[in-house]
N, C-alpha and C. Protein backbone atom coordinates (compact mmCIF):
# COMPACT_ATOMS: atom_id res chain seq x y z
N UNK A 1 60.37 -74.59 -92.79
CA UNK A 1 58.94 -74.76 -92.97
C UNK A 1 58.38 -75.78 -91.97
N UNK A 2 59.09 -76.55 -91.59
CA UNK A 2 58.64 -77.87 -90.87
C UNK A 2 57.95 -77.35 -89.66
N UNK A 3 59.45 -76.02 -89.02
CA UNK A 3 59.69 -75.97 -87.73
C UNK A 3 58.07 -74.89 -87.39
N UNK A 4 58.14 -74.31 -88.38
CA UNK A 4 57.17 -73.66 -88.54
C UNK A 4 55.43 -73.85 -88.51
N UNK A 5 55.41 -75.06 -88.78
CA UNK A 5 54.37 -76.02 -88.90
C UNK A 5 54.14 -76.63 -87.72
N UNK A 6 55.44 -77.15 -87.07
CA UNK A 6 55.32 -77.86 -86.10
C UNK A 6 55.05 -76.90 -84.76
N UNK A 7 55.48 -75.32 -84.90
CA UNK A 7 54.93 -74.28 -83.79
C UNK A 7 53.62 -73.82 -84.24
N UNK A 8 53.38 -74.14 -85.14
CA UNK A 8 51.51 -73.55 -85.26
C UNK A 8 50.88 -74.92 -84.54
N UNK A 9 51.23 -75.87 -84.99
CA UNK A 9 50.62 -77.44 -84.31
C UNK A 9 50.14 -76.99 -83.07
N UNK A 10 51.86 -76.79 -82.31
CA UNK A 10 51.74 -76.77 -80.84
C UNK A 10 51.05 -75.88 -80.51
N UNK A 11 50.61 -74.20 -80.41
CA UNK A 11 49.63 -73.16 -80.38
C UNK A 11 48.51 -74.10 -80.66
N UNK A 12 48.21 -74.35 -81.72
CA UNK A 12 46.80 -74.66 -81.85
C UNK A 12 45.94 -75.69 -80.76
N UNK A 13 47.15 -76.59 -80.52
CA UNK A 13 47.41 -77.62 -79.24
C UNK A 13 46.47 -77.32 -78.16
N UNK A 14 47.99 -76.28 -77.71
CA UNK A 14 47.20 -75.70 -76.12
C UNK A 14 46.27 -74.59 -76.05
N UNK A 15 46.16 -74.04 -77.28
CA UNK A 15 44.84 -73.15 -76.74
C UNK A 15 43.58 -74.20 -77.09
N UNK A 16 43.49 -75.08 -77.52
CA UNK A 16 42.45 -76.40 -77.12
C UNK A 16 42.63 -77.08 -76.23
N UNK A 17 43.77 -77.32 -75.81
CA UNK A 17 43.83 -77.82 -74.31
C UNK A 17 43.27 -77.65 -73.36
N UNK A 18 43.68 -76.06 -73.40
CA UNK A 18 43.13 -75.72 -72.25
C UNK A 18 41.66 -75.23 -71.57
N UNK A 19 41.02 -75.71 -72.14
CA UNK A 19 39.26 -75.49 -72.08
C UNK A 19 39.34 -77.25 -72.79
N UNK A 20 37.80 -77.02 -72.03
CA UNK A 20 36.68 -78.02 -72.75
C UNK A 20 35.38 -77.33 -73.07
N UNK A 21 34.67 -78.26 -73.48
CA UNK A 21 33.24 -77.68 -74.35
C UNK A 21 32.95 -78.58 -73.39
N UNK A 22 31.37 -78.42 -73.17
CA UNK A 22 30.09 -79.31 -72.70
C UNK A 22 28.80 -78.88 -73.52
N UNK A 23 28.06 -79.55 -73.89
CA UNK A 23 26.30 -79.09 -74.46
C UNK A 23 25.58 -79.03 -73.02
N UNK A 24 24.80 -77.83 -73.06
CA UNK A 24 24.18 -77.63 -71.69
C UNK A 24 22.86 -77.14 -72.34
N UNK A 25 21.31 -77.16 -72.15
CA UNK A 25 20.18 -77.05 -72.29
C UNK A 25 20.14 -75.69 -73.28
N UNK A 26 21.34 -74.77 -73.27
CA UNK A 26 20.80 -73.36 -73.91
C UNK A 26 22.37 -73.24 -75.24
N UNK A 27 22.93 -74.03 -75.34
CA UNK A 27 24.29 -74.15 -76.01
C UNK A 27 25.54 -74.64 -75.58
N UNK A 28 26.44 -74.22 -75.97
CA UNK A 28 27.70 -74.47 -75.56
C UNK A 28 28.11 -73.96 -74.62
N UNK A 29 28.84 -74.23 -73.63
CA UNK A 29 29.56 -73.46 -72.65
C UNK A 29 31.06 -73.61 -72.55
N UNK A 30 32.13 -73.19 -72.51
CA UNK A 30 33.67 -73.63 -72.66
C UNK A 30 34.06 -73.63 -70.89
N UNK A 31 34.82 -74.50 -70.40
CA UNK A 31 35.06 -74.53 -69.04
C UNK A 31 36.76 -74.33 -69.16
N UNK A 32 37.02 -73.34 -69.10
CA UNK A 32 39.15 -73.43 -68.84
C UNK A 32 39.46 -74.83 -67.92
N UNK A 33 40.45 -75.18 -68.30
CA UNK A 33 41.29 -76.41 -67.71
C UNK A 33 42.41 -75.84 -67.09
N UNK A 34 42.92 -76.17 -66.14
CA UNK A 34 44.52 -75.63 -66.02
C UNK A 34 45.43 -76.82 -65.88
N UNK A 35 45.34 -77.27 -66.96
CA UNK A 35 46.11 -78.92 -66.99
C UNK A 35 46.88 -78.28 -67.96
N UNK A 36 48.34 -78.48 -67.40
CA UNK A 36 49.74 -78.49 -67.83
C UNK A 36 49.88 -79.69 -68.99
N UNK A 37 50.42 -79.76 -69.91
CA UNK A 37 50.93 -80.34 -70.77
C UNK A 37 52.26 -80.41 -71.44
N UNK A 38 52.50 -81.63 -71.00
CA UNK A 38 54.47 -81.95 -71.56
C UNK A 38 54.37 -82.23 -73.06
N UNK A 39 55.21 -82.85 -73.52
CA UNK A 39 55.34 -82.59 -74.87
C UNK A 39 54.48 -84.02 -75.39
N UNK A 40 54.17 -84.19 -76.12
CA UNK A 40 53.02 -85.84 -76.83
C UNK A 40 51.87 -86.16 -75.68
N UNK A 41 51.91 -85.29 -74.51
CA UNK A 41 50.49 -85.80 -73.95
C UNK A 41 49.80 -84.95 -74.22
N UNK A 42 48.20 -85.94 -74.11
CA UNK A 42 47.08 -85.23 -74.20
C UNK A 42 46.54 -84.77 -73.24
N UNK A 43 45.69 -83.88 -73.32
CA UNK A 43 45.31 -83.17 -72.04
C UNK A 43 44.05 -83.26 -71.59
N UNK A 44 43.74 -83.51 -70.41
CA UNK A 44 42.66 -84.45 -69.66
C UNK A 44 41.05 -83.11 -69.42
N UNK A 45 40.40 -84.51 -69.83
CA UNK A 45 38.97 -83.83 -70.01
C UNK A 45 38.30 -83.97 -68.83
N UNK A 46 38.21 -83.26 -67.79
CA UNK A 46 37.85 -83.69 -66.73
C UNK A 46 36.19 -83.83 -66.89
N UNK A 47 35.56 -83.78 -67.73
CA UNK A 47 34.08 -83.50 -67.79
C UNK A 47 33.79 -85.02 -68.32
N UNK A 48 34.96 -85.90 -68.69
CA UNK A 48 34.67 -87.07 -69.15
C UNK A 48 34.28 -87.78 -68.40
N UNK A 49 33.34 -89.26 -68.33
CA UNK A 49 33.19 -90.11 -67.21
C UNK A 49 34.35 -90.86 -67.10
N UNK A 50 35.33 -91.23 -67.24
CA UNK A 50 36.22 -92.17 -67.50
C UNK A 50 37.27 -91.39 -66.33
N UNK A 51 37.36 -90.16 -65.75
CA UNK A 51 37.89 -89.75 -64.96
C UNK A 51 37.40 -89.75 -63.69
N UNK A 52 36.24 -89.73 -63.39
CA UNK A 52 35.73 -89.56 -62.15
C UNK A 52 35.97 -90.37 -60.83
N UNK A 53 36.10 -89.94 -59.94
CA UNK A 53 36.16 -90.80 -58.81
C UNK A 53 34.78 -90.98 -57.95
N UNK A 54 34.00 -91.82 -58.07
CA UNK A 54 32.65 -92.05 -57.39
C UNK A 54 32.70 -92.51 -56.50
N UNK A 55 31.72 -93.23 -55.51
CA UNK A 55 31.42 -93.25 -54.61
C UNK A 55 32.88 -92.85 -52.95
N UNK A 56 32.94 -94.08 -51.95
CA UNK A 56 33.81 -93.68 -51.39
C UNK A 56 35.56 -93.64 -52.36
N UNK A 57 35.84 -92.62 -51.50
CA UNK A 57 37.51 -92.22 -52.32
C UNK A 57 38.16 -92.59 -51.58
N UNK A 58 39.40 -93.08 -51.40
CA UNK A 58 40.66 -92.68 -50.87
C UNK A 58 41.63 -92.40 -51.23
N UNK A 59 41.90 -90.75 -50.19
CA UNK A 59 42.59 -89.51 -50.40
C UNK A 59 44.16 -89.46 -51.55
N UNK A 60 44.35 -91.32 -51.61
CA UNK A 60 45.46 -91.21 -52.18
C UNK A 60 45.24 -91.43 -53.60
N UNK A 61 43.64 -91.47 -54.12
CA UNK A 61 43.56 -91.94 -55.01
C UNK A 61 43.55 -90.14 -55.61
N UNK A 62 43.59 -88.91 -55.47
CA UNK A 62 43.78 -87.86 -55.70
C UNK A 62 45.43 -87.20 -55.90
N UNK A 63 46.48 -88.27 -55.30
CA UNK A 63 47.84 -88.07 -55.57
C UNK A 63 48.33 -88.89 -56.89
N UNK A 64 47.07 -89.64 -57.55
CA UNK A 64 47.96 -90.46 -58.96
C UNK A 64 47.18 -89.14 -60.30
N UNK A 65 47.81 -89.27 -61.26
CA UNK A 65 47.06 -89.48 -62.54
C UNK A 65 46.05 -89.82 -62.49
N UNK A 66 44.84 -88.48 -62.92
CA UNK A 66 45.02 -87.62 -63.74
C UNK A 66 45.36 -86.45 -62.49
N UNK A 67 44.54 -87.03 -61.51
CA UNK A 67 44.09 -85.97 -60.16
C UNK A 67 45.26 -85.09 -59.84
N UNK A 68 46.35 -86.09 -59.91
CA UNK A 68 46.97 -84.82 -58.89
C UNK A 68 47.81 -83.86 -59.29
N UNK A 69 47.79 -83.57 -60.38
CA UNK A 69 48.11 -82.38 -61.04
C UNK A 69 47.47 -80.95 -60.49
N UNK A 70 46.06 -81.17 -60.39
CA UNK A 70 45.55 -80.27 -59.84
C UNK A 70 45.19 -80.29 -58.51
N UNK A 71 45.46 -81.11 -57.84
CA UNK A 71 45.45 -81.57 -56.20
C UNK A 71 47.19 -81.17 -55.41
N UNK A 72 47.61 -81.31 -56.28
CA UNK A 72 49.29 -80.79 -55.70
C UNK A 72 49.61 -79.19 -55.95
N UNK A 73 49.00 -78.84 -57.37
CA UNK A 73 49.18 -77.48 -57.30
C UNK A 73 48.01 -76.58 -56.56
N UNK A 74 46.86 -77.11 -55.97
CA UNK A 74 45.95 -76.45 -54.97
C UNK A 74 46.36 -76.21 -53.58
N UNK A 75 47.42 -77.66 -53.59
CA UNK A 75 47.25 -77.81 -52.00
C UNK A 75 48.74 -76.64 -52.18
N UNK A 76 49.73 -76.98 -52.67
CA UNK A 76 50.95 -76.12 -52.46
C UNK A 76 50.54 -74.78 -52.53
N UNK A 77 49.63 -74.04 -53.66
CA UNK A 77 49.89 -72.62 -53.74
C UNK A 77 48.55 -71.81 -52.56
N UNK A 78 48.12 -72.51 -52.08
CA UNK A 78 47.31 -72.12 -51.60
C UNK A 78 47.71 -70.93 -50.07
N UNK A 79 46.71 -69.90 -49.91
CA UNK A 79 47.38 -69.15 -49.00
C UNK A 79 47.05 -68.92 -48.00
N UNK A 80 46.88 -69.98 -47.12
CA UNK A 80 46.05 -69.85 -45.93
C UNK A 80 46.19 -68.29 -44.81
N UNK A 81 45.42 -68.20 -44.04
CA UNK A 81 45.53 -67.07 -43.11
C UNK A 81 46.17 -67.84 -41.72
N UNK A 82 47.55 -67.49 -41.91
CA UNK A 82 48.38 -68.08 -40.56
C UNK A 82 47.31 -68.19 -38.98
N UNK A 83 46.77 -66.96 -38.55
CA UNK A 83 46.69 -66.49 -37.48
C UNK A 83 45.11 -67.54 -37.29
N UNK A 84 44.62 -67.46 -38.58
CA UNK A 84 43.13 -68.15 -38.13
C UNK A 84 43.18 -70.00 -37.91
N UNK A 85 44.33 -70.33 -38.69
CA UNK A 85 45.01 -71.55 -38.93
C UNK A 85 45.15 -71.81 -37.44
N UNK A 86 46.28 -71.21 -36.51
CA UNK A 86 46.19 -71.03 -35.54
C UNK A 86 45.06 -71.36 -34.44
N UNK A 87 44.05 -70.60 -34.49
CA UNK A 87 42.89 -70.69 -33.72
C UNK A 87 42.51 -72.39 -33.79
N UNK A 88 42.72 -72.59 -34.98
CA UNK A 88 42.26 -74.14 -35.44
C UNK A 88 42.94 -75.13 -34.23
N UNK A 89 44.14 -74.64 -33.98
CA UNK A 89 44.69 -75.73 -33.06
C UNK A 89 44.26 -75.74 -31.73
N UNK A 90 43.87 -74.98 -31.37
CA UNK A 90 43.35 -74.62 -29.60
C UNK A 90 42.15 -75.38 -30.00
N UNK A 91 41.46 -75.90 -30.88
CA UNK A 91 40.04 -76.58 -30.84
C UNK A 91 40.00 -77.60 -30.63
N UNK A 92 39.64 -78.74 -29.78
CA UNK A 92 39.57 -80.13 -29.72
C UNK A 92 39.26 -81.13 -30.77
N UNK A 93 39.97 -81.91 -31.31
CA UNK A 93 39.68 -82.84 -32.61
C UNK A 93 39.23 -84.00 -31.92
N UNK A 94 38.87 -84.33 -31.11
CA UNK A 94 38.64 -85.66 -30.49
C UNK A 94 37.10 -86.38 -30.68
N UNK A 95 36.16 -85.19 -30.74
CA UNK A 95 34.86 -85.37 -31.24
C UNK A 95 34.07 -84.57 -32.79
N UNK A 96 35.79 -84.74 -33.83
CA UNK A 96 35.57 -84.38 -34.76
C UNK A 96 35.40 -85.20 -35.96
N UNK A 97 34.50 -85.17 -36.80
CA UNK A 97 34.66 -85.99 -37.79
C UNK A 97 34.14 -84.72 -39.69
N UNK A 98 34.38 -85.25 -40.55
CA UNK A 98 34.26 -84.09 -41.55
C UNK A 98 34.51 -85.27 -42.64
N UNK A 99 33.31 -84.88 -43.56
CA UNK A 99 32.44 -85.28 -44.78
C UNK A 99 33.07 -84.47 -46.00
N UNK A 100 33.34 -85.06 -47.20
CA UNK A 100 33.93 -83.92 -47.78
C UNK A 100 33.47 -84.27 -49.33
N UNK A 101 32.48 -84.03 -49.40
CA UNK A 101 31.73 -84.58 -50.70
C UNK A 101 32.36 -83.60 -51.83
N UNK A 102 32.84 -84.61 -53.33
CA UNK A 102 33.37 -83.51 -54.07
C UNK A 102 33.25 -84.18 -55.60
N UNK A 103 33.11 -83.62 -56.55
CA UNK A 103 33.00 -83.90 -57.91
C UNK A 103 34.51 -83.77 -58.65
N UNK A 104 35.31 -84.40 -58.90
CA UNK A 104 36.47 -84.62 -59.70
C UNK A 104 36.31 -83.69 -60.95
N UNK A 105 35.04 -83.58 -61.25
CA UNK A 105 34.75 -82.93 -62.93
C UNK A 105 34.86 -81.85 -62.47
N UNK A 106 34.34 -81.05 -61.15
CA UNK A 106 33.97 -79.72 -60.87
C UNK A 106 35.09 -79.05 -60.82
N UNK A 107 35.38 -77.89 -61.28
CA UNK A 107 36.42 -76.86 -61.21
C UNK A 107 36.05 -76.28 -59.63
N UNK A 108 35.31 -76.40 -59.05
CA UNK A 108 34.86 -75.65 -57.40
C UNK A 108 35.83 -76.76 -56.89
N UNK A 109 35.56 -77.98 -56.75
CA UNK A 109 36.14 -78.89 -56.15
C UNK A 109 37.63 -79.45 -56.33
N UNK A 110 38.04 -78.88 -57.20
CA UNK A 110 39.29 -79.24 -57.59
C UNK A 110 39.95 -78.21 -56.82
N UNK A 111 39.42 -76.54 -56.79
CA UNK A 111 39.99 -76.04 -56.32
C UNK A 111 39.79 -75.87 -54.92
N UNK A 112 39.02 -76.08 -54.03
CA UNK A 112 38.63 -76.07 -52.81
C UNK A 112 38.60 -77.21 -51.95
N UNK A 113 39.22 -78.49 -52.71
CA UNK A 113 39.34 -79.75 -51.77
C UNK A 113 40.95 -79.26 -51.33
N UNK A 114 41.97 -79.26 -52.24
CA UNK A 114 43.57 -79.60 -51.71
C UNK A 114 43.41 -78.15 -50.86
N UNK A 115 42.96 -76.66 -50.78
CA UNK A 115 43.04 -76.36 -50.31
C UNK A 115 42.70 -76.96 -48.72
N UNK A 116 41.24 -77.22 -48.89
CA UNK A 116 40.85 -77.64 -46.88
C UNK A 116 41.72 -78.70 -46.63
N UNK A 117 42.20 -79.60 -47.36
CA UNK A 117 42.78 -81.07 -47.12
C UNK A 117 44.89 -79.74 -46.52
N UNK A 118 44.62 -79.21 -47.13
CA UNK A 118 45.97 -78.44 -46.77
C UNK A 118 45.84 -77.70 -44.95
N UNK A 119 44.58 -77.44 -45.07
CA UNK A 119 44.20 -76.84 -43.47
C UNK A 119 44.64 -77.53 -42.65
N UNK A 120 43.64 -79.18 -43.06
CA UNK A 120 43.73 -79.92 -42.19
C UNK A 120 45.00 -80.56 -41.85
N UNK A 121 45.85 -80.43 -42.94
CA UNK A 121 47.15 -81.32 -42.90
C UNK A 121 48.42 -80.62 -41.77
N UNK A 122 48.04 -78.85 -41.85
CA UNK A 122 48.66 -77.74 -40.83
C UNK A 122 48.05 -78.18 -39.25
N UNK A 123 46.66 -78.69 -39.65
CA UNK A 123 45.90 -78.89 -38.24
C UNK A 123 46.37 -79.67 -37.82
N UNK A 124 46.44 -80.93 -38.44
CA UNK A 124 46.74 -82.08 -37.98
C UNK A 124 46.00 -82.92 -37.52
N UNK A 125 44.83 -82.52 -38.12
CA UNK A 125 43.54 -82.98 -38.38
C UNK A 125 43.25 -84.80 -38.73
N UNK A 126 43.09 -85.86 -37.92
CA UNK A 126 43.24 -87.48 -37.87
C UNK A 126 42.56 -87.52 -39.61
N UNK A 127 43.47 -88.20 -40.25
CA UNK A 127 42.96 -88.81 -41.69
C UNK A 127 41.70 -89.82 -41.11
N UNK A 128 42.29 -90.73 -40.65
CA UNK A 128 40.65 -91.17 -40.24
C UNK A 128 39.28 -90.56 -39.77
N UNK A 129 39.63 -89.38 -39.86
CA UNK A 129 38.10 -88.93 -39.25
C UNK A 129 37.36 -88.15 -40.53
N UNK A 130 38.16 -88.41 -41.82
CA UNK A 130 37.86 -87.58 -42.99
C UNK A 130 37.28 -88.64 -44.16
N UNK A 131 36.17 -88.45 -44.54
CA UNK A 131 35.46 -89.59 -45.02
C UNK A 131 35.63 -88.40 -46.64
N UNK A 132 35.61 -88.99 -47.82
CA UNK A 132 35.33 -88.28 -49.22
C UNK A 132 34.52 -89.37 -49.82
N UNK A 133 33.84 -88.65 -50.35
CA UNK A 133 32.35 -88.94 -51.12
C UNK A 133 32.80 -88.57 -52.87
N UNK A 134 32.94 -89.75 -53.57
CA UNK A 134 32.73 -89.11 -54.81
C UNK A 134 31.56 -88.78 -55.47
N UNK A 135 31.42 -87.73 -56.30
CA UNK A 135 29.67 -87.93 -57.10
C UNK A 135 29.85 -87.42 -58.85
N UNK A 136 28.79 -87.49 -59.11
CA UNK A 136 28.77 -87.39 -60.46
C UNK A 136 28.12 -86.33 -60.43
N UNK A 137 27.95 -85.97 -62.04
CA UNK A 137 27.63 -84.62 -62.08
C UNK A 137 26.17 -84.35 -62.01
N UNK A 138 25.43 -84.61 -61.62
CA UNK A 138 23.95 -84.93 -61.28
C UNK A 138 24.18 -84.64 -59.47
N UNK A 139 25.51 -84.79 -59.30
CA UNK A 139 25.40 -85.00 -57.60
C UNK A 139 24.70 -86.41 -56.87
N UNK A 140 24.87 -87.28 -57.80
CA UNK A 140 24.87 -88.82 -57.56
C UNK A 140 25.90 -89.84 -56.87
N UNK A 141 25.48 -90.72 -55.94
CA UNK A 141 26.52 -91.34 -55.38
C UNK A 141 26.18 -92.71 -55.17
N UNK A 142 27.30 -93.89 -55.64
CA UNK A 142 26.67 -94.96 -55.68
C UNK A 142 27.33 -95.17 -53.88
N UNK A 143 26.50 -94.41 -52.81
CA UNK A 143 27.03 -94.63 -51.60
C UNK A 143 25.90 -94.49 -50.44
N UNK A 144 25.61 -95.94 -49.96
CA UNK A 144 24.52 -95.95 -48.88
C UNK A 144 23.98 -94.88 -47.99
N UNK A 145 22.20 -94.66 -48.47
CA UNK A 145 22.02 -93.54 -47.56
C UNK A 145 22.68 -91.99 -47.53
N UNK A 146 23.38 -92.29 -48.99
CA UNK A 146 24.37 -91.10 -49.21
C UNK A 146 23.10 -89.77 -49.46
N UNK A 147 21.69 -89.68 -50.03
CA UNK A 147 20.51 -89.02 -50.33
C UNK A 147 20.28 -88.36 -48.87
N UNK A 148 20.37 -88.93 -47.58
CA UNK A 148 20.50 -87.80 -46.15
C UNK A 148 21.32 -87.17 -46.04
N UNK A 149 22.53 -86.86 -47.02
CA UNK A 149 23.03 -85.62 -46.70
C UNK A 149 23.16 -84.45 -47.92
N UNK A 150 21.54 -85.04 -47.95
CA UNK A 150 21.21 -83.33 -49.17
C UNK A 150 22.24 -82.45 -49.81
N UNK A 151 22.62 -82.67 -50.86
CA UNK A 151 23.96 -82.79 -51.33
C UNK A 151 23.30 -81.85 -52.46
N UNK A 152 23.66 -80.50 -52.85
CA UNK A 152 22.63 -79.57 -53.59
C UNK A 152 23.72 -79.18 -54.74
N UNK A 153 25.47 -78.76 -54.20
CA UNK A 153 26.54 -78.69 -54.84
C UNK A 153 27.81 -78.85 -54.04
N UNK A 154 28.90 -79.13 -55.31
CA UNK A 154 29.79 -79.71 -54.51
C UNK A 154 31.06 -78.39 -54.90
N UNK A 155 31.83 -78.59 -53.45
CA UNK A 155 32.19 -79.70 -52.82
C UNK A 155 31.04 -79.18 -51.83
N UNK A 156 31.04 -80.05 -50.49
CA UNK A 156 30.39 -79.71 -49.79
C UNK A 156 31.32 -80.25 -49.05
N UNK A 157 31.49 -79.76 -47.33
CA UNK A 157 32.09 -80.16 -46.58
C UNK A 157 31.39 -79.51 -45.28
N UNK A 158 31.17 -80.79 -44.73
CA UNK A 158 30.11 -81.78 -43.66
C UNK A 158 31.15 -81.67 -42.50
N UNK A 159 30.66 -80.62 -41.42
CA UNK A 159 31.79 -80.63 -39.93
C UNK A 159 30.67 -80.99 -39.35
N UNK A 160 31.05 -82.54 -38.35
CA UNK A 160 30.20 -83.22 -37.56
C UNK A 160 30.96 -82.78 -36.07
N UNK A 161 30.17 -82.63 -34.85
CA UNK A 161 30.94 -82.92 -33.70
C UNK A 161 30.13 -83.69 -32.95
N UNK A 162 30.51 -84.86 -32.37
CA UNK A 162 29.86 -85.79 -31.77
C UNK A 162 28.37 -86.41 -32.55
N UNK A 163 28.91 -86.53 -33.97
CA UNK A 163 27.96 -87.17 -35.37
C UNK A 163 27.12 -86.26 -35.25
N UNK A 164 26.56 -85.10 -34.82
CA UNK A 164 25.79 -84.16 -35.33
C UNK A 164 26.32 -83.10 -35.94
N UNK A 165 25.51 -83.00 -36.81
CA UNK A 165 26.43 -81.67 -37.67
C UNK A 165 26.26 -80.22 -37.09
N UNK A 166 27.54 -79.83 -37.58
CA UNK A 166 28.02 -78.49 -36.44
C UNK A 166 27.51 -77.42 -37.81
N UNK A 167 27.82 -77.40 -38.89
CA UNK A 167 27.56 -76.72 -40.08
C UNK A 167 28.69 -77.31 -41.52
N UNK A 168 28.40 -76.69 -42.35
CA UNK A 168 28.79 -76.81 -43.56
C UNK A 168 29.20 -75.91 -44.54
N UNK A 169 30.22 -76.26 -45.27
CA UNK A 169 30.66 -75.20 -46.12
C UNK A 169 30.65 -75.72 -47.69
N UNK A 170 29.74 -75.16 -48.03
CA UNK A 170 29.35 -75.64 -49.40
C UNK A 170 29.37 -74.49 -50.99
N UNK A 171 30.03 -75.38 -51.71
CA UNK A 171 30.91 -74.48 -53.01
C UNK A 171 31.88 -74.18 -52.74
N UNK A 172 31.64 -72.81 -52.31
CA UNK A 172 32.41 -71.48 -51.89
C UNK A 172 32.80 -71.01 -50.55
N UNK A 173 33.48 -71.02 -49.99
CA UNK A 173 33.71 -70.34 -48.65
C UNK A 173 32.78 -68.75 -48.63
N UNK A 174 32.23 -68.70 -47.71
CA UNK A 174 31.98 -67.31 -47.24
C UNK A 174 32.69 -66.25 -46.99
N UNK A 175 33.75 -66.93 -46.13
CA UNK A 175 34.76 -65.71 -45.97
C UNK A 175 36.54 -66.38 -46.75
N UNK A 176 36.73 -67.00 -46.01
CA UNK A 176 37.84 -68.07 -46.68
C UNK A 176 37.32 -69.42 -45.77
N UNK A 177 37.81 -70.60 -46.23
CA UNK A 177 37.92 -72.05 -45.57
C UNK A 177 38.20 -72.26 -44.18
N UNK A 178 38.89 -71.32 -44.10
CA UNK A 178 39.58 -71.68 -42.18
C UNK A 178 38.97 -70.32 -41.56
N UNK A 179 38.34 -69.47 -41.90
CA UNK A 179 37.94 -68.92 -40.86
C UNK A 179 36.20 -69.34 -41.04
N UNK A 180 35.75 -70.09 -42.13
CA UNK A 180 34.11 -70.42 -42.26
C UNK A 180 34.92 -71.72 -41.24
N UNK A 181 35.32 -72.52 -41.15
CA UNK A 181 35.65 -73.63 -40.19
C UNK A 181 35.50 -72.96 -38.91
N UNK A 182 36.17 -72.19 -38.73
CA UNK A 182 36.27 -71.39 -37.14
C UNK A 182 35.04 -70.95 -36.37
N UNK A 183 34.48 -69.88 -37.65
CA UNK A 183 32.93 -70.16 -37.44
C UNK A 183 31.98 -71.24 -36.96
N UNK A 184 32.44 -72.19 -37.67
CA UNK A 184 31.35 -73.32 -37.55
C UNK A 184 31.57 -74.17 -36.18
N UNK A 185 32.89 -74.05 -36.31
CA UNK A 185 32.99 -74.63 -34.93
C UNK A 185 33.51 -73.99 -33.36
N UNK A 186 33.25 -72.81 -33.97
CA UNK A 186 33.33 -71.89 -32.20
C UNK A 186 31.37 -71.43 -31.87
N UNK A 187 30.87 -71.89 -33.07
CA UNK A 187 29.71 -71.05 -32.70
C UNK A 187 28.98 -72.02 -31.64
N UNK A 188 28.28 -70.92 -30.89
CA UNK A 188 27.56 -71.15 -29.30
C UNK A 188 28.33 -71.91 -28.79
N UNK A 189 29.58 -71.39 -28.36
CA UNK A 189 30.49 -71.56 -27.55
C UNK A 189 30.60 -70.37 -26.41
């Protein structure tokens, strides 16, 4: 009977785990989580404030608890297109710099940061030239002058060449990540 009790527990567990609720202007909405859970932990609400990473980040602060659960399994399974990856390297990084504004709460951003941060890591793309912006869910940033770069949804990611911006890839890729990059930076070439 115990054992029995103690496997309904666990079911009941993770199918609450794995979603959260939010109140949004018209009801409830449930958001899936894909946070793994070992045995006595609880499983992380990313919609909470107590998780967020605001203003400037650094990149390593996405390899601890809670982050990198979902920052290690983005960047590993991710499936880049070899051949366009490629193209990436014949491009000059020397007058590159890239903005990478992203919400910790957002399910877009969770899944679309470790991916580009994975591009860049094949590219070999200078960590110093990669600035991350945390924001809140309002798209707020306690970060100077951070309001000039019209920040509408995240992630957004800001390709500068020679501090003017070349274009941007914001949410969603258009086509995939490395060939909207390729785009952005072969165009009027």
């Amino acid at each position: 009977m115990k054992i029995l009790l103690l496997f309904i527990l666990s079911v009941s567990l993770f199918q609450t785990g794995c979603s959260t609720t939010r109140k949004t202007g018209t009801g409830t909405t449930s958001f899936p989580e894909s946070t793994h859970l070992a045995i006595n932990e609880t499983p992380v609400n990313f919609y909470e404030q107590s998780t967020w990473l605001l203003g400037y980040i650094n990149p390593v602060q996405m390899h601890n608890p809670p982050h990198s659960e979902w920052y290690r399994k983005g960047y590993d399974e991710y499936q880049y297109d070899r051949d366009i990856v490629n193209k990436l390297t014949e491009i000059d990084k020397d007058e590159l710099t890239i903005i990478i504004v992203l919400g910790t709460w957002c399910p877009d951003s969770r899944r679309e940061v470790p991916r580009f941060m994975r591009i860049l890591d094949i590219w070999e793309f200078p960590a110093g030239k990669v600035e991350f912006i945390g924001v809140d869910n309002a798209k707020l940033s306690p970060v100077g002058e951070y309001d000039k770069l019209n920040i509408e949804r995240v992630p957004t990611f800001i390709i500068y060449r020679n501090n003017i911006e070349a274009g941007r890839i914001i949410e969603n890729p258009l086509t995939s990540l490395e060939q909207d990059m390729i785009n952005i930076l072969t165009r009027n070439e």
